[in-house]
Structure formats: C-alpha cells, structure tokens
Protein backbone atom coordinates (compact mmCIF):
# COMPACT_ATOMS: atom_id res chain seq x y z
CA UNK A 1 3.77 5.51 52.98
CA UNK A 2 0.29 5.38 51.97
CA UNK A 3 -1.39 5.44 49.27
CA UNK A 4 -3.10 8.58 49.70
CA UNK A 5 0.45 10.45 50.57
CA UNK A 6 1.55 8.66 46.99
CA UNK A 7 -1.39 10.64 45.01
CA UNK A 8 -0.56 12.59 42.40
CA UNK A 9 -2.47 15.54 41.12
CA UNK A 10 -4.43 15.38 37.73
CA UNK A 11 -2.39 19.24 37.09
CA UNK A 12 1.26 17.31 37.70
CA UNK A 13 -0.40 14.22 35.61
CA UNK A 14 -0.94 16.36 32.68
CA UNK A 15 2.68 18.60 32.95
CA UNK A 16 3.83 15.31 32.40
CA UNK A 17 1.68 14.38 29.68
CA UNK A 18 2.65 17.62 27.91
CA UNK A 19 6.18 16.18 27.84
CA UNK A 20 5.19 13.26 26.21
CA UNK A 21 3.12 15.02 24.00
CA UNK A 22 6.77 16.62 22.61
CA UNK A 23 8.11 13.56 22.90
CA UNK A 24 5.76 11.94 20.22
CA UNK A 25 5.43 15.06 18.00
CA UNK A 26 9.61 15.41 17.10
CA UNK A 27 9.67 11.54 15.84
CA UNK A 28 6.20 11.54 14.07
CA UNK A 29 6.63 14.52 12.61
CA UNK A 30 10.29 13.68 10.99
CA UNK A 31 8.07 10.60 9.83
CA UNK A 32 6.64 13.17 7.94
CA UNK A 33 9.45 15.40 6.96
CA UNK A 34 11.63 12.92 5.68
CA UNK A 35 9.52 11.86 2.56
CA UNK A 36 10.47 15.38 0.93
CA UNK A 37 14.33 14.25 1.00
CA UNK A 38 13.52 11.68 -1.53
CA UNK A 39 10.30 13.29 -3.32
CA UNK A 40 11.54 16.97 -3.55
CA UNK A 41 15.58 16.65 -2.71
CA UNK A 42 16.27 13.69 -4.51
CA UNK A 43 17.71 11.62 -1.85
CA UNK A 44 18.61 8.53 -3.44
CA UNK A 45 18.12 5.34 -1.41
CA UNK A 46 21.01 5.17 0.36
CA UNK A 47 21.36 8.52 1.18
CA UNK A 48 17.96 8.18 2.90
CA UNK A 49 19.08 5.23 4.89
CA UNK A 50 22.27 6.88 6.72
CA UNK A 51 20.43 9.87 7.29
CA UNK A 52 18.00 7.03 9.33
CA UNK A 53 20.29 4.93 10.57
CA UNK A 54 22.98 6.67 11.48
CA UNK A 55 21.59 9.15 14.24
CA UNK A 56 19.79 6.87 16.17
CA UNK A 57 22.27 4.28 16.53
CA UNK A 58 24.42 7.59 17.69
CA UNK A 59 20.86 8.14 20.19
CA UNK A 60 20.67 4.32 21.56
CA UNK A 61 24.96 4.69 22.79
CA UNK A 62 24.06 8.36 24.34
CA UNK A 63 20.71 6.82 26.04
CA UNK A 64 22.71 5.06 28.52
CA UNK A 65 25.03 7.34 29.40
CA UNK A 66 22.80 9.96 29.81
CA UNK A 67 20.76 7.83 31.96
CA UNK A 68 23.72 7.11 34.27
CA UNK A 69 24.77 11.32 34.32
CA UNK A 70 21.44 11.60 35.49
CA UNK A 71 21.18 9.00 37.90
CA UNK A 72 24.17 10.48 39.61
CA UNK A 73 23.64 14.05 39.19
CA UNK A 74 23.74 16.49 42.27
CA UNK A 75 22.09 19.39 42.55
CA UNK A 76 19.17 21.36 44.59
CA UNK A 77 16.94 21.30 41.39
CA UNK A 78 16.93 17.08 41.56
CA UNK A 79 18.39 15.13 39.07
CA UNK A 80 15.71 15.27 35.80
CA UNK A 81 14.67 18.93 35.88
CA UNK A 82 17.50 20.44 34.71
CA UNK A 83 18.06 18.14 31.79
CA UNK A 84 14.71 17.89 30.63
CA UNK A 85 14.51 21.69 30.33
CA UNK A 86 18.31 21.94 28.82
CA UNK A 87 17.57 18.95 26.50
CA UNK A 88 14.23 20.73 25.04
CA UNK A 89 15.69 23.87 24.01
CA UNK A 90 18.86 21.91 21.94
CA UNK A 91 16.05 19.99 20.41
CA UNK A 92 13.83 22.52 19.66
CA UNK A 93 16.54 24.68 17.89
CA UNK A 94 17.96 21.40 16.15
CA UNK A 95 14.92 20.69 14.82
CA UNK A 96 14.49 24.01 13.08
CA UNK A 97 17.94 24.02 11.60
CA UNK A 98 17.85 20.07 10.86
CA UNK A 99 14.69 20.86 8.17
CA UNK A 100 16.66 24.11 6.52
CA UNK A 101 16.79 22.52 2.97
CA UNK A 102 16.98 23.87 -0.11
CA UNK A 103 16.68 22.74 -3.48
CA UNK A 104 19.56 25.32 -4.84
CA UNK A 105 21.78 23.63 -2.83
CA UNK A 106 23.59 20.87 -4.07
CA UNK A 107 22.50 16.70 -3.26
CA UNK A 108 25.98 16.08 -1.66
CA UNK A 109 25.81 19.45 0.82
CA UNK A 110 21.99 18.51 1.65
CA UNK A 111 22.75 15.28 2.58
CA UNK A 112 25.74 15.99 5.04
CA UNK A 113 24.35 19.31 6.38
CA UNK A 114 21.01 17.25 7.30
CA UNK A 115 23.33 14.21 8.80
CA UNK A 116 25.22 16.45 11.52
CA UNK A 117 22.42 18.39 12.41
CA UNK A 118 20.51 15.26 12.80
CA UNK A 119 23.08 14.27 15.10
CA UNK A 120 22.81 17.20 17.00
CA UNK A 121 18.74 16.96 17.27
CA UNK A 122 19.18 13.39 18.35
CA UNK A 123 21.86 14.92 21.61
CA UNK A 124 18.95 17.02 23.04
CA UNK A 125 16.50 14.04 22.25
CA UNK A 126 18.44 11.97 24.60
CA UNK A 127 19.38 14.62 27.43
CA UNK A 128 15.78 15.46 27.12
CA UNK A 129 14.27 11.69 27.11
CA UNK A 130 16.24 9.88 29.38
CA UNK A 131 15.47 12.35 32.56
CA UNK A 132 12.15 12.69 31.14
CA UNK A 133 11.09 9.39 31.38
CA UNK A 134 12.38 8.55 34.84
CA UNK A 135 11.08 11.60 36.09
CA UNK A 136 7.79 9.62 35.75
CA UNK A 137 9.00 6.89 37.18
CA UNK A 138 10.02 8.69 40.27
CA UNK A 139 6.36 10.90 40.67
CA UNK A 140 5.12 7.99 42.66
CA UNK A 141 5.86 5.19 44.69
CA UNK A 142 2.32 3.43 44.25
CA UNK A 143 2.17 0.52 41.80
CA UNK A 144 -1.22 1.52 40.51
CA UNK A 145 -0.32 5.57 40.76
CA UNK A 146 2.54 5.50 38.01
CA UNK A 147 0.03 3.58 36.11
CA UNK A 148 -2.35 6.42 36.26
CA UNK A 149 0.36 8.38 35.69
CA UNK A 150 1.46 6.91 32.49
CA UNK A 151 -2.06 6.34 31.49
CA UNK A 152 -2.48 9.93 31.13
CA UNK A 153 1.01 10.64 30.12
CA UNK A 154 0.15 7.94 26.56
CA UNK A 155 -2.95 9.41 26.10
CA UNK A 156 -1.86 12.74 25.56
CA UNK A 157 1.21 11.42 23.36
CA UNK A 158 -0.89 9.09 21.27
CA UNK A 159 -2.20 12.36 20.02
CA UNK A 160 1.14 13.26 18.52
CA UNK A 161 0.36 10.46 15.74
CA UNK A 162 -3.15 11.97 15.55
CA UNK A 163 -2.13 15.02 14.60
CA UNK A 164 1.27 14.73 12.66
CA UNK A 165 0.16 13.40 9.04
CA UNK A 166 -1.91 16.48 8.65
CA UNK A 167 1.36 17.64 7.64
CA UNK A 168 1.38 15.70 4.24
CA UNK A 169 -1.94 17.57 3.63
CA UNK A 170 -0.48 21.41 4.07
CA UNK A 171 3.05 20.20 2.54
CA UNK A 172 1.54 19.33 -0.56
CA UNK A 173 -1.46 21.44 -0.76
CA UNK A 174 -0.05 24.30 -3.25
CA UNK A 175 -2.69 27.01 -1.67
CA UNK A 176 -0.54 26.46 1.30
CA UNK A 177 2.99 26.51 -0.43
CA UNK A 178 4.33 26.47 -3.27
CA UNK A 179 6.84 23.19 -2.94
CA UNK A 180 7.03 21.05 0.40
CA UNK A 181 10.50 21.78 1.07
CA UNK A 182 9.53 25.50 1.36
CA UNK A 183 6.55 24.29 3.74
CA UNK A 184 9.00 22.36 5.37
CA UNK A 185 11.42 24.93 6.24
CA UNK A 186 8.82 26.79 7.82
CA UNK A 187 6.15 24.42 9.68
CA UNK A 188 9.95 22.97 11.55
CA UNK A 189 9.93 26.48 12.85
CA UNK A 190 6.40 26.14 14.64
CA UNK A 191 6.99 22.35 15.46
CA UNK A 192 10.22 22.84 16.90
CA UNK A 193 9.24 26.18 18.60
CA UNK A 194 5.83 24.83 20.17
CA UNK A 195 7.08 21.74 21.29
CA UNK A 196 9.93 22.58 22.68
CA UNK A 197 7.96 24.72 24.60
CA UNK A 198 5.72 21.75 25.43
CA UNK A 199 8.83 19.24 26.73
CA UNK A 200 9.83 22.04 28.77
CA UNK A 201 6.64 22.21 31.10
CA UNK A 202 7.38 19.01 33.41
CA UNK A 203 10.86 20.90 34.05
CA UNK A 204 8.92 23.53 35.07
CA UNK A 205 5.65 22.71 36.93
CA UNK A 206 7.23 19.46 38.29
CA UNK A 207 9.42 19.81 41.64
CA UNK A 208 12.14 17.66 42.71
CA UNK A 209 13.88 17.45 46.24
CA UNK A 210 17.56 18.65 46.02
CA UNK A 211 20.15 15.89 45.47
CA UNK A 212 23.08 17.76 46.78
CA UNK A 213 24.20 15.63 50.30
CA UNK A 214 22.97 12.31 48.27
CA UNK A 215 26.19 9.70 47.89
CA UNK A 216 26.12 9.68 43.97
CA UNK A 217 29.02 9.01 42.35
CA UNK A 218 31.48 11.37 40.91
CA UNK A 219 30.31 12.71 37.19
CA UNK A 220 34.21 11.61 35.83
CA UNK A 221 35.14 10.63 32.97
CA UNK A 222 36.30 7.48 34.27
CA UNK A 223 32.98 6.57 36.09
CA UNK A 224 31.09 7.54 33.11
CA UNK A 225 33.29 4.79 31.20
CA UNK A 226 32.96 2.54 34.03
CA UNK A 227 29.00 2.26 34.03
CA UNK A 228 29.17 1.19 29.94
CA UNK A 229 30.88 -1.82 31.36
CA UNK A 230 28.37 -2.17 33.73
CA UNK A 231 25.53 -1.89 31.36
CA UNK A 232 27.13 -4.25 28.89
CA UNK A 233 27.33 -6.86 32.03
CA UNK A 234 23.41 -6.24 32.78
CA UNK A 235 22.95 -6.55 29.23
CA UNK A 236 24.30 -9.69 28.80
CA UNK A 237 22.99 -10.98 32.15
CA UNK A 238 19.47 -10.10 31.63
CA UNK A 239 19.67 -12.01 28.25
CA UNK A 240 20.18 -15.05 30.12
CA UNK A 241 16.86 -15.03 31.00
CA UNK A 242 15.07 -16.72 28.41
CA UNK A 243 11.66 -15.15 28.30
CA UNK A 244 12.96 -11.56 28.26
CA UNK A 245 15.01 -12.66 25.28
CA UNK A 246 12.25 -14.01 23.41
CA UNK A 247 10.24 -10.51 24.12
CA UNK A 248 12.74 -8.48 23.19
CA UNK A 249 13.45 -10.09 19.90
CA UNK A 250 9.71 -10.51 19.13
CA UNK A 251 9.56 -6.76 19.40
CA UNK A 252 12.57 -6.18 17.40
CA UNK A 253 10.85 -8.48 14.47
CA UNK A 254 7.19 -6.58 14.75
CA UNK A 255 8.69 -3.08 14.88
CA UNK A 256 11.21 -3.29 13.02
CA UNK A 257 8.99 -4.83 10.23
CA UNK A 258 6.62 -2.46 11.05
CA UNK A 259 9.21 0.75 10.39
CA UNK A 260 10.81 -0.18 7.71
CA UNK A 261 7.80 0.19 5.58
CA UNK A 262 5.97 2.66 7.14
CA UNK A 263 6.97 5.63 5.11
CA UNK A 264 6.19 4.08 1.92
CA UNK A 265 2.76 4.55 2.94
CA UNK A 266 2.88 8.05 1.21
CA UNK A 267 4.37 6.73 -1.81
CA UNK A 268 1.92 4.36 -2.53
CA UNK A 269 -0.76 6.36 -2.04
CA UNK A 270 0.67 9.10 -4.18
CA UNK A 271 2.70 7.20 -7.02
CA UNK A 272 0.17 4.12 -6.99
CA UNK A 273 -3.29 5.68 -6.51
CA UNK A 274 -2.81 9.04 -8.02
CA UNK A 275 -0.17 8.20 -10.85
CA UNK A 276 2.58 10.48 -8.58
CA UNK A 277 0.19 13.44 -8.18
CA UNK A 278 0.60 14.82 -4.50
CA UNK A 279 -1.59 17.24 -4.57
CA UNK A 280 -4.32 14.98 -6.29
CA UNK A 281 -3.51 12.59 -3.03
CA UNK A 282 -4.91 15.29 -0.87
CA UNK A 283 -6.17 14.08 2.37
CA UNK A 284 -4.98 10.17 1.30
CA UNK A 285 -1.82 9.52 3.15
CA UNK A 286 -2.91 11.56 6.11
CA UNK A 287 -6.02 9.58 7.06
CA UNK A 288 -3.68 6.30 6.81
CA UNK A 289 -1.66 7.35 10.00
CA UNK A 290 -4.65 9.60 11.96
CA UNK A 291 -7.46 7.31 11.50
CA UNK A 292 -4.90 3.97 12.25
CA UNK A 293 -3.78 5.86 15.47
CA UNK A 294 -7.36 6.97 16.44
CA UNK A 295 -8.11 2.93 15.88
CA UNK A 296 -5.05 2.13 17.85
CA UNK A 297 -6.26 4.62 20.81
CA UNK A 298 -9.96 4.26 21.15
CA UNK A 299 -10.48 0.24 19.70
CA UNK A 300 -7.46 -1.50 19.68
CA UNK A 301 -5.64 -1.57 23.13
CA UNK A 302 -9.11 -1.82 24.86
CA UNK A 303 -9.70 -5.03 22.80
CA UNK A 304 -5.90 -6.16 23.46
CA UNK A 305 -6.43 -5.55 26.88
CA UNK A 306 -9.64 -7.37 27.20
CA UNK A 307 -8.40 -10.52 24.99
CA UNK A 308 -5.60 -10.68 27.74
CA UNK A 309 -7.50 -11.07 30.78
CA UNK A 310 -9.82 -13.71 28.91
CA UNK A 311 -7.45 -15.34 27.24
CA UNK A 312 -3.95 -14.86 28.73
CA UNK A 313 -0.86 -12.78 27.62
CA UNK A 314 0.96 -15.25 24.97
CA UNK A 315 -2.64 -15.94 23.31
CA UNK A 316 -3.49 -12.52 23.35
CA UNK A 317 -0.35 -11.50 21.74
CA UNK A 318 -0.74 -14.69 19.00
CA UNK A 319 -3.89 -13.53 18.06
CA UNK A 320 -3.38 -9.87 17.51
CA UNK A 321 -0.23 -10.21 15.22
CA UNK A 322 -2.39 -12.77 13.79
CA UNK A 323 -5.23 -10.06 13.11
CA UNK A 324 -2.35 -7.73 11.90
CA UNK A 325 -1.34 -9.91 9.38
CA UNK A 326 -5.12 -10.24 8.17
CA UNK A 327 -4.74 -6.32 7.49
CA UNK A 328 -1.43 -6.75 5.71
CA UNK A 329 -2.87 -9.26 3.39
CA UNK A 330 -6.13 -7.05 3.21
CA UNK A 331 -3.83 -3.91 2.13
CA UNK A 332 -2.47 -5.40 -0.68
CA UNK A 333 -6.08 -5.81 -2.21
CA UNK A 334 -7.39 -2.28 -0.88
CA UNK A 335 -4.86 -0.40 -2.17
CA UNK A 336 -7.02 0.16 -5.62
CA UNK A 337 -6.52 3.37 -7.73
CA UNK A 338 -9.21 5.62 -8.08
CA UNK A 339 -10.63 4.02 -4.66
CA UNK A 340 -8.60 5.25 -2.48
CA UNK A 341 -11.24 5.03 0.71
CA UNK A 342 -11.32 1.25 0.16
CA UNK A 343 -7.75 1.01 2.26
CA UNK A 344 -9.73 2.17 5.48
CA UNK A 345 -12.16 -1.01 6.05
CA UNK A 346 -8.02 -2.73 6.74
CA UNK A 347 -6.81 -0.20 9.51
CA UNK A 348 -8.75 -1.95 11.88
CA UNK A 349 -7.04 -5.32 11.28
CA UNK A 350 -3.60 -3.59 10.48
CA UNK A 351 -3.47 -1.58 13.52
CA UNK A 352 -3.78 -4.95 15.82
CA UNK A 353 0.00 -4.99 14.90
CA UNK A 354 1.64 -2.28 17.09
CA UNK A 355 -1.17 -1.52 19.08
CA UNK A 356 -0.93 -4.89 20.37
CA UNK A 357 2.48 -5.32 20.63
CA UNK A 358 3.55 -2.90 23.02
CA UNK A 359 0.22 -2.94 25.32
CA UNK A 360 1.51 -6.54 25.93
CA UNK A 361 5.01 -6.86 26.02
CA UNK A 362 5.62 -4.10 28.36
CA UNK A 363 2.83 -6.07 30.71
CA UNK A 364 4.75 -9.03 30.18
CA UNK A 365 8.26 -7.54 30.80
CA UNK A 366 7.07 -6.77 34.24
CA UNK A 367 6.37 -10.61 35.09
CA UNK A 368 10.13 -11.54 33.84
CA UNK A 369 11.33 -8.74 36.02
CA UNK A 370 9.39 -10.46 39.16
CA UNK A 371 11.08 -13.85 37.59
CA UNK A 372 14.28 -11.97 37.71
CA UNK A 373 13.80 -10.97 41.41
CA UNK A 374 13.28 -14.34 42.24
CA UNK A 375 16.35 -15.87 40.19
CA UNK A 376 18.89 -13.23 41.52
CA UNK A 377 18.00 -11.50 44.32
CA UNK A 378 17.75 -7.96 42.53
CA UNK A 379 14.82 -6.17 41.27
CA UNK A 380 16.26 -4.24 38.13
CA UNK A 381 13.25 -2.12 36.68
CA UNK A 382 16.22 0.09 35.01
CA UNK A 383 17.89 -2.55 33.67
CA UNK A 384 15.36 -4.12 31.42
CA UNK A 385 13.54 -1.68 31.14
CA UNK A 386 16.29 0.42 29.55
CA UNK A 387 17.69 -2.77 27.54
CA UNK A 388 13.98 -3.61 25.94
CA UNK A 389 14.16 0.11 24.94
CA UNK A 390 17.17 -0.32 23.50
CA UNK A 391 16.10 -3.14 21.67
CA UNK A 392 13.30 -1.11 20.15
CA UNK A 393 15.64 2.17 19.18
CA UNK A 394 17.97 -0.22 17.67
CA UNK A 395 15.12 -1.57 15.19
CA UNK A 396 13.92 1.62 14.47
CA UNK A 397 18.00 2.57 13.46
CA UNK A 398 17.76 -0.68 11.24
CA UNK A 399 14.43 -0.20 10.32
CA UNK A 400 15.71 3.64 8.42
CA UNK A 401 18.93 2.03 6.89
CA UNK A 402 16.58 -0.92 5.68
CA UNK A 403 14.15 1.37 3.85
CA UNK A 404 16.38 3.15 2.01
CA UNK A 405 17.69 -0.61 0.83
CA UNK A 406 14.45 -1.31 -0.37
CA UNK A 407 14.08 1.75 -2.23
CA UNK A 408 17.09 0.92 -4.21
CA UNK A 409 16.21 -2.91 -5.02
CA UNK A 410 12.87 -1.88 -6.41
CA UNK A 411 14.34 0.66 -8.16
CA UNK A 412 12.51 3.60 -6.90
CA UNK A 413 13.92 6.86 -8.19
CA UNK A 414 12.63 9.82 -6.71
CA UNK A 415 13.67 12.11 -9.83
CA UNK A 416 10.79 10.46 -11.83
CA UNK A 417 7.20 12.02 -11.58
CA UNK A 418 6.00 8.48 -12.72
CA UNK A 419 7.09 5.30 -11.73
CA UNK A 420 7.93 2.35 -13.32
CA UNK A 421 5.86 0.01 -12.89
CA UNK A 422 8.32 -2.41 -11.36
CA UNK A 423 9.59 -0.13 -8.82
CA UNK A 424 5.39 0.38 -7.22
CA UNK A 425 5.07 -3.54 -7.43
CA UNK A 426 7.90 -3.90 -5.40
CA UNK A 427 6.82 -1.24 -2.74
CA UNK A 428 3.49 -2.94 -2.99
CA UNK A 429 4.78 -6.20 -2.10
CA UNK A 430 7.56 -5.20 0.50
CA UNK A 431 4.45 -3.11 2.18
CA UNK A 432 2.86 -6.00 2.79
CA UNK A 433 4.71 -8.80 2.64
CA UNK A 434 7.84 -7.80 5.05
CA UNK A 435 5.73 -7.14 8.28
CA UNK A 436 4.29 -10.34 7.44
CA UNK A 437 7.33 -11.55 7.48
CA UNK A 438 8.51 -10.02 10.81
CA UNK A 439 5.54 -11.27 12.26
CA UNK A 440 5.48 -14.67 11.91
CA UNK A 441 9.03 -14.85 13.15
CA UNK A 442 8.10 -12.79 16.48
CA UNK A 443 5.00 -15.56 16.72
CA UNK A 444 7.29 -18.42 16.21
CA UNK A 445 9.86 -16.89 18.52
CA UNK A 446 6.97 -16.62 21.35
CA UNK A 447 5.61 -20.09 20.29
CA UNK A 448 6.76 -21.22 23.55
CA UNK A 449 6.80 -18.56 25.97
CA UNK A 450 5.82 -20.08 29.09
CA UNK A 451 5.28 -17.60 31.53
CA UNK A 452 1.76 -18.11 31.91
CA UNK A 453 -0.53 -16.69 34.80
CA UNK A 454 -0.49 -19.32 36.83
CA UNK A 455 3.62 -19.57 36.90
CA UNK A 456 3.39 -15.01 37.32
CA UNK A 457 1.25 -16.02 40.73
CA UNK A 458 3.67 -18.60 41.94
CA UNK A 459 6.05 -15.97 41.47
CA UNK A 460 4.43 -13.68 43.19
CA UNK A 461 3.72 -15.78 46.15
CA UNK A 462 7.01 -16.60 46.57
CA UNK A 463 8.44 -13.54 46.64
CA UNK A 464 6.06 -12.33 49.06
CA UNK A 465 6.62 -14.86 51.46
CA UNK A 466 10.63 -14.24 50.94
CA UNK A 467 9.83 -10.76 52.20
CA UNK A 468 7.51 -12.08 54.73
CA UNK A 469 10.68 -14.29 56.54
C-alpha cells in the first residue's frame, strides 16, 4: 500500500486529538480536585492514599482485559468505536457523581461514597482508553503517518495540563464560590459534561470496517480468563529482555517520584508562602503546573529531542534527569514566602524531568521491540507497549497511596489553618528531595544501557535482510 493510500486527513487527525484532549483533562483535573478532600473534607492521610491507590490498581487489571474484549470484538461498527463512545458517557456521568461532596456529610460516608464511585469512573476510563488508544494505532499503516498522527493527537492533550490548574484559581477565589467543595460539585458537572462530549468525537467522526466474518475468538468467560494467562506469560517473557527491563523500571523510579509529590505543590504554595491563605495564593499554584507544561510543550521536548540526535538516547536521557534534578535542588531555595514568582526561573530545569522521560523512553522502547523481533521471531508492539504502560499506571497507583504516607509522617493535618512548622519542612524536603531520589536510581539503573545507535542499525540491517531471504 502506499504511502499516499496510508494518508490521513488533518479533520480525522484532530477527532482523534479531541479524544486525547478528554483523555488528559479527567486525570489532570482530579489532580486538581483531590486537594479539597484533605483541605476542605478533612481527609486524613490515609484516607487520601486508598482513595489513590486503590482505583487505579482496580484500572491497570481492567486495562488488559479490556484490551483483549476489544481485540476480539465483532461487529459492523469495528472493534474501538463502540467502546470509546460507551466508555465516555460512564465516565462522564462518574465523574459528576464521583465530585458530589459535602461537608454535612460525615468523614467516614465521604470517604467510601468517593471510593466506589471512583471505581466506577475508573471502568469507563478503561473501556474508553484501551479502544481509544489502539484506534490510533490502527488509522494508519505508515511508520511516519501514526507519528503524525500522534503528534497531533499530544499536542492537543498537552493542553489538558495547560488548562486544568486554572481550577485552583476559581476553587478558591471566593467571588467565584463560596468554599471549593461547592465549586467542586459544580465545575465536575461542566468537566465531566464537556469532555465526555469531547472523548466521544473519534467514535463518531472516525469509521471502522465491520469485524463481523473476522476469526476472533469467542468473548467467553473462559477465553477472557485464558488471555490473563497469556499476558502474564508475555509479561514475564518480555522482562527477560534486559534493556526493556531497565526502561521500564527507570520510568517507574522518575514517575513515580515525580507523582507522589506532585500535589503537594498546592500546599506549599498555600501553607508555606501564604501562611495557609488560599485565596491570598491566588494565581500561585496554578502557574506551577500551566507555565511547567507550556515549558514542557514549546522548550523542553524540542531540546530533548535535539540532545538525542547529537548526543544519543542514553546521554540524552542522563543529562535531562540530570537537569531535573538541578530544578529540584533549585525549588527548595525558590520556594521563598512573600516571593512567590522566584519558583518560576526553576520550571525550566524541573520540567527536564518528565518532559524528558517519556519523549525518550517511548523512542527507545521501539529499538528493544526491533531487538525483540530479532531474538524471537515476533514483533509484539501490543505487548510492550501495553506492559510499559502498565508499568507507568502501576506507579501512578503507588505514587497516590505513597502521598498520603507522607502526609502522615510529616504530620500534616488538614484540620489546621496553620501548620506546624515541622509538618511544611517535611513537605519541603520530600518535594524535593524524593524525585531526587527516584532519579538517581532510574540514572544508575540506565548506567549501562547499551543499546546504542550503532547496535539499533545492526538491528535493523539484520532484520531487513531476514525479510529480504
């Protein structure tokens, strides 16, 4: 087929994008949400953690076996379409009952009312996601089409980070409403209302041939459970190859570190630099996650891809987490009350961290798949692609339970309008000091990666000239 018949229009690019766009916006925006479970419900610590942890370790069991109902669905609308528009209209409506709190109820009925229905949210995620995603994969068969196609798709999405901690401003802005778990109640209704809306348009504006006469297997309960054996077998055959390992575990130590102290971002800002006054904190914690993500969009991955082609993948890698750890370090100095800007001149250097990580590894996962296909025989995009995924919703599942840890260590208690002083120095130090942390394990862990270039074009020859025989 050529590569004109593979072109995809910019209109199906951006239905696409739209999707991703939704599927951006739910997770950043319960980034948001959540802080007014400890600030204005009086979560304690742990509470906050199984409320984290607990759904999406329920999400990374259903990803796979959504992915496999998919894979062998039959029906004239394709396989995705009909899950990707099913899956956005549980979410949507999950996500509008999940954020229903209120403060007259009591701490024990808020907590397990906001558990199930988190479970529930985190069901259409994954019938929405899994389709979703693959439905990209399967727009094109041209190796530098799909990466149009996801080019456009991230762009779009990145926005979602853009444009969710604006939220902090109108939750806490009093001329908006009154408390934030009254602007919380409502803003989930437009948030799970428009975007829902929004992962609904690839369902709709993107065809797919009819999978009726296609030799799928049967959707039974007994091939369902069959395939989790299967998975657990690719699973623990694709961690025999040593480079994927050491990717996937690098990412699991940068994100990971990464999450788990993300959302004490706000309290910082607020309990730190404006003695616990959120509506003094204004514009503050909202600047920290649009301007970062602006960085990570428009200077960061252009950088990260530049310092790979000059200087290679692993060096390229080594010396962004190395720059991320600069802005860590930098952080803990330009977080200074009543100078609140200072913190900006260290997003630069802090948002090396993620925005280098995954513009890299997911480059580098495709040369251990090639090293895969020439190992085994098999070329198993699904396989590690859906196991490095995994990898990542797994660390974000730790990453909640770990917060919430902290939070209790330190001594953080979200009933107090001030602080103790202990309990900021902590948050202080485990803001800065555990990515560091994570870090330098992921760079000793890829200390001796060794699939260079040269090795990726041996590959590559050789499995050309195996399909050339």
């Amino acid at each position: 087929m050529s590569a004109i018949a593979n072109k995809v229009s910019l209109g199906k690019k951006i239905a696409f994008g739209v999707g991703m766009l939704a599927n951006q916006m739910f997770p950043a925006v319960i980034g948001i949400f959540i802080v007014v479970l400890v600030k204005d419900l009086g979560f304690p610590g742990w509470m906050w953690g199984v409320v984290s942890l607990a759904p999406r370790i329920f999400d990374a069991i259903t990803d796979p076996i959504m992915g496999y109902i998919s894979d062998n669905t039959k029906s004239r609308y394709g396989r995705r379409r009909q899950y990707v528009f099913i899956g956005a209209i549980i979410m949507g409506i999950a996500f509008v009952i999940m954020w229903q709190l209120f403060r007259e109820n009591s701490l024990d009925f808020s907590f397990w009312y906001f558990l199930f229905t988190s479970f529930l949210f985190y069901l259409g995620l994954t019938i929405f996601s899994v389709p979703y995603v693959a439905m990209g994969y399967e727009m094109s068969d041209d190796f530098h089409e799909r990466t149009s196609i996801m080019a456009v798709a991230q762009w779009i999405g990145q926005w979602a980070w853009v444009i969710a901690p604006w939220f902090w401003v109108i939750m806490y802005d009093q001329e908006w409403y009154a408390t934030a778990d009254i602007a919380v109640r409502e803003l989930a209704i437009w948030v799970g209302v428009i975007f829902a809306i929004c992962a609904m348009v690839p369902a709709i504006f993107i065809k797919s041939k009819s999978t009726v006469n296609q030799n799928y297997s049967a959707l039974t309960i007994k091939n369902i459970g069959g395939s989790l054996k299967e998975i657990g077998n690719n699973f623990v055959e694709a961690f025999k190859s040593v480079p994927f390992k050491k990717l996937c575990f690098a990412t699991f130590f940068v994100f990971n570190a990464f999450n788990t102290v993300a959302s004490f971002t706000f309290f910082i800002i607020v309990y730190y630099l404006f003695n616990g006054d959120a509506a003094a904190a204004g514009i503050w914690p909202t600047l920290f996650g649009s301007v970062g993500a602006l960085v990570t969009t428009f200077i960061v991955i252009p950088i990260v891809a530049k310092m790979s082609k000059a200087l290679g993948k692993k060096k390229a890698f080594m010396l962004s987490q190395g720059i991320s750890i600069a802005g860590y370090i930098m952080l803990w100095f330009l977080f200074i009350p009543g100078k609140p800007y200072m913190f900006l001149f260290a997003l630069p250097f802090f948002s090396f961290g993620i925005g280098g990580l995954f513009t890299l590894m997911m480059s580098m996962t495709a040369d251990v798949i090639d090293l895969d296909e020439l190992q085994t025989g098999k070329r198993r995009e699904g396989v590690f692609g859906a196991i490095y995924w995994w990898m990542v919703k797994f660390g974000f599942g730790i990453a909640g339970g770990l917060s919430g840890l902290i939070l209790t260590i330190i001594g953080f208690d979200s009933l107090l309008e001030v602080q103790p002083e202990g309990a900021i120095t902590g948050l202080r130090l485990f803001f800065s000091g555990f990515p560091i942390v994570g870090t330098l394990a992921a760079m000793y862990i890829m200390r001796n990666y060794d699939l260079s270039e040269t090795r990726a074009n041996e590959i590559r020859a050789e499995l050309e000239k195996r399909k050339s025989n």
